[in-house]
C-alpha atoms as a PDB file:
ATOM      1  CA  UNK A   1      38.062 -94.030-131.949  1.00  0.00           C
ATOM      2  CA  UNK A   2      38.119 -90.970-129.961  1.00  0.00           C
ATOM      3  CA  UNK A   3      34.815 -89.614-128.659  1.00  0.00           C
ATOM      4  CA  UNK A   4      33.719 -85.472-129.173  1.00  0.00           C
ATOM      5  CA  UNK A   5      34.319 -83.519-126.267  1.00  0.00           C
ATOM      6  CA  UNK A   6      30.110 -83.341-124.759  1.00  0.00           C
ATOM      7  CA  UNK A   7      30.922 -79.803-124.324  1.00  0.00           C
ATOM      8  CA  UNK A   8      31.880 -79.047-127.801  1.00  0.00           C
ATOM      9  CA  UNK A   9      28.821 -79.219-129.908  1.00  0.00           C
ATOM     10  CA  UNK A  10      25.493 -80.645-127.611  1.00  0.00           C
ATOM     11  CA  UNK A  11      23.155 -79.968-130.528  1.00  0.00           C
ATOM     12  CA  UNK A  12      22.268 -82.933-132.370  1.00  0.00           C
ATOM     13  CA  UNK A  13      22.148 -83.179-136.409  1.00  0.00           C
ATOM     14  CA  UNK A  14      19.361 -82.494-137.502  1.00  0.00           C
ATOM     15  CA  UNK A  15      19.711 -86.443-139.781  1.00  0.00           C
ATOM     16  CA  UNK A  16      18.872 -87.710-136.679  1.00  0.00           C
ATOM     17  CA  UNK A  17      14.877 -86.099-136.892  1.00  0.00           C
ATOM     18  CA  UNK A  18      13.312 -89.057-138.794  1.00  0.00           C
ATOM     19  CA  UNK A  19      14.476 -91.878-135.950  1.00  0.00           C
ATOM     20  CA  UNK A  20      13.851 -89.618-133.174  1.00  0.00           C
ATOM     21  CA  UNK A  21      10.260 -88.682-134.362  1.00  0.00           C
ATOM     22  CA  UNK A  22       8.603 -89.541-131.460  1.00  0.00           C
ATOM     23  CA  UNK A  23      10.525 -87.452-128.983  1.00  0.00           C
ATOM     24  CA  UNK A  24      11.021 -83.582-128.261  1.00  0.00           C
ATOM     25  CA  UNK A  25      13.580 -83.609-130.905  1.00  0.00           C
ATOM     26  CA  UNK A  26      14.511 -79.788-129.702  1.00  0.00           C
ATOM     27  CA  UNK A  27      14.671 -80.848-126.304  1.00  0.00           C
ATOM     28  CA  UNK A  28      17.389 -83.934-127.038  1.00  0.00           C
ATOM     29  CA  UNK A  29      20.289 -83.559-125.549  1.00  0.00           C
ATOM     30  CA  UNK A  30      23.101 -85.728-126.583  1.00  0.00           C
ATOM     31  CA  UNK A  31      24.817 -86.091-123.375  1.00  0.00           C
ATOM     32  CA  UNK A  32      21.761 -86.860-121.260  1.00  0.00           C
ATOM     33  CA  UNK A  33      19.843 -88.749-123.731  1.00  0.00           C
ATOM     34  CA  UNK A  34      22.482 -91.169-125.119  1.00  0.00           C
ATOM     35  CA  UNK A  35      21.287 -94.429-124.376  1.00  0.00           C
ATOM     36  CA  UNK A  36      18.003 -93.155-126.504  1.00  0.00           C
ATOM     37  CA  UNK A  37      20.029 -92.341-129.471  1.00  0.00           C
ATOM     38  CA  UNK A  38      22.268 -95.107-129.402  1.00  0.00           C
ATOM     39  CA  UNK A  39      19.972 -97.311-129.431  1.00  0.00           C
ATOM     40  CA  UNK A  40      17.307 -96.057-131.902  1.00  0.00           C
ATOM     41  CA  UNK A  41      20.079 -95.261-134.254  1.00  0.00           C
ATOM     42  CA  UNK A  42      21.057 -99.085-133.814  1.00  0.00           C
ATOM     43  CA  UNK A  43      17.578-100.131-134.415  1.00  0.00           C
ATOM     44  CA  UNK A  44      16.613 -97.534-137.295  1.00  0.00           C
ATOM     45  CA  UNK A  45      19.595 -95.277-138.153  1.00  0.00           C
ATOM     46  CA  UNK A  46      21.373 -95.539-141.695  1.00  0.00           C
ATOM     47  CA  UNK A  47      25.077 -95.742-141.930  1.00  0.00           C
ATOM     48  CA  UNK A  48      25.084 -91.857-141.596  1.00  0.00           C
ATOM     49  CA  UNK A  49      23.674 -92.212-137.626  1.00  0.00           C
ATOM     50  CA  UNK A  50      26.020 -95.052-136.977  1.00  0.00           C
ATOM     51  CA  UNK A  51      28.971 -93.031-138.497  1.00  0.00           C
ATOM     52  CA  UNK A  52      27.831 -89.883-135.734  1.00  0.00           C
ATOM     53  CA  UNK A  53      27.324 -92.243-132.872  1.00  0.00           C
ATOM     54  CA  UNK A  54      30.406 -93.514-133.448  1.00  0.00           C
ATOM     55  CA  UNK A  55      32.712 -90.319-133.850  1.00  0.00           C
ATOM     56  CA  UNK A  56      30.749 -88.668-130.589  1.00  0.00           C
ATOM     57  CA  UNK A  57      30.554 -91.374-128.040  1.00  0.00           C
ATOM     58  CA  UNK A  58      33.343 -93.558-129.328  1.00  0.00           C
ATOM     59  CA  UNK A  59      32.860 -97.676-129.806  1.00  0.00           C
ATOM     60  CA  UNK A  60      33.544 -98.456-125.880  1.00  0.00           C
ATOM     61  CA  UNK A  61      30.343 -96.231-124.664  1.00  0.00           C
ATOM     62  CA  UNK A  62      28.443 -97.501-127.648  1.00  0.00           C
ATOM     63  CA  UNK A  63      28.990-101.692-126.442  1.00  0.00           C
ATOM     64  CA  UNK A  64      28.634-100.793-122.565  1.00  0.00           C
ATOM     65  CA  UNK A  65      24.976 -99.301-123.622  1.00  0.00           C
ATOM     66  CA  UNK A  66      24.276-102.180-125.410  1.00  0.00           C
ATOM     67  CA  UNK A  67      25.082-104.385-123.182  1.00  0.00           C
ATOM     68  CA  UNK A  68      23.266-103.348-120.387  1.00  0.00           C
ATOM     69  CA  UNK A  69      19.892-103.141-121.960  1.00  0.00           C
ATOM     70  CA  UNK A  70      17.610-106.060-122.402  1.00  0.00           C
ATOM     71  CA  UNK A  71      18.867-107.427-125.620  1.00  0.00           C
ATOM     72  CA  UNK A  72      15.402-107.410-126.812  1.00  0.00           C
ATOM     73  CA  UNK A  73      15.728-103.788-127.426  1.00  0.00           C
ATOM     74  CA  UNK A  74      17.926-104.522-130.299  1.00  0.00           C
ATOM     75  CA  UNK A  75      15.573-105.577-133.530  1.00  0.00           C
ATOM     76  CA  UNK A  76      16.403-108.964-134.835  1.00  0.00           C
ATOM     77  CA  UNK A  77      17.940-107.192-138.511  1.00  0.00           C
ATOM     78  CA  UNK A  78      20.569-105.460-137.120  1.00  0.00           C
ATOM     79  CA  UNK A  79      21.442-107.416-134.009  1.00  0.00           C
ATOM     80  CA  UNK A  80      24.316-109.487-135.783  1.00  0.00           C
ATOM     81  CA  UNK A  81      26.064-106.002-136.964  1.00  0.00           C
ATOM     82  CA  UNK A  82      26.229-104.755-134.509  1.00  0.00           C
ATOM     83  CA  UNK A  83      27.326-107.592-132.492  1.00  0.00           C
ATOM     84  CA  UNK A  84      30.241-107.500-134.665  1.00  0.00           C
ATOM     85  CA  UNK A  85      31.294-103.523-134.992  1.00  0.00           C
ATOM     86  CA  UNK A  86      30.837-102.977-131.357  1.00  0.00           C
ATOM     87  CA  UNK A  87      32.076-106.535-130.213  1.00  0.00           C
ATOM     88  CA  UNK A  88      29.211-107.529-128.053  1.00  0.00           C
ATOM     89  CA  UNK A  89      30.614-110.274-125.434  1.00  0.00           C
ATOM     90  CA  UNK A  90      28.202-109.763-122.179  1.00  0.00           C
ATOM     91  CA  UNK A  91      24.837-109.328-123.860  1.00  0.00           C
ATOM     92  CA  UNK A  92      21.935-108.717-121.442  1.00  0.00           C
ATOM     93  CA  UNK A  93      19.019-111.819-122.212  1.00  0.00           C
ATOM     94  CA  UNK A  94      16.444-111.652-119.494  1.00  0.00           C
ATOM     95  CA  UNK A  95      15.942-114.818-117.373  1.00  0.00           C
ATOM     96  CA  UNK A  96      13.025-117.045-118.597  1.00  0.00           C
ATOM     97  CA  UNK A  97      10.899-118.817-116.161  1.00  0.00           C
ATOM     98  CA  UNK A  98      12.821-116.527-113.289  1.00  0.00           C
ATOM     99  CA  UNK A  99      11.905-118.052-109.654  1.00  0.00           C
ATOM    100  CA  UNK A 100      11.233-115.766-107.256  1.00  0.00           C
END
């Protein structure tokens, strides 16, 4: 799926308020703050969100996001999805018991 051109439209929907609420929503920009909404629309968005991420960043941004952050990021409910819509090979676990 092709992604929206950033310069096109770098105001984000409004839908996206409720799982944003603890940001600036006004001062969100899209481009710049696209790891942030990717991944709270992962963790809390509604098929609506997903649908938006989706059409503006296009499924190969979306999986390189996810996996470079700690896989812990992702809550354990919605993990498996999207694992499978974004086909999540390299996933990021942090080392345990890491020697230094």
């Amino acid at each position: 799926m092709e992604s929206v051109s950033p310069s096109k439209n770098r105001i984000l929907p409004d839908f996206f308020r409720p799982i944003l609420w603890s940001y600036d929503f006004s001062a969100i920009d899209p481009e710049k703050d696209k790891k942030t909404i990717i991944v709270n629309t992962i963790n809390y968005g509604n098929l609506v969100h997903w649908r938006w991420i989706n059409k503006y960043y296009g499924q190969e941004t979306i999986k390189k996001i996810l996996e470079q952050i700690p896989v812990s990021e992702i809550r354990p409910r919605v993990f498996r999805l999207a694992s499978l819509i974004f086909s999540l090979d390299n996933l990021n676990y942090a080392p345990r018991g890491a020697k230094y």
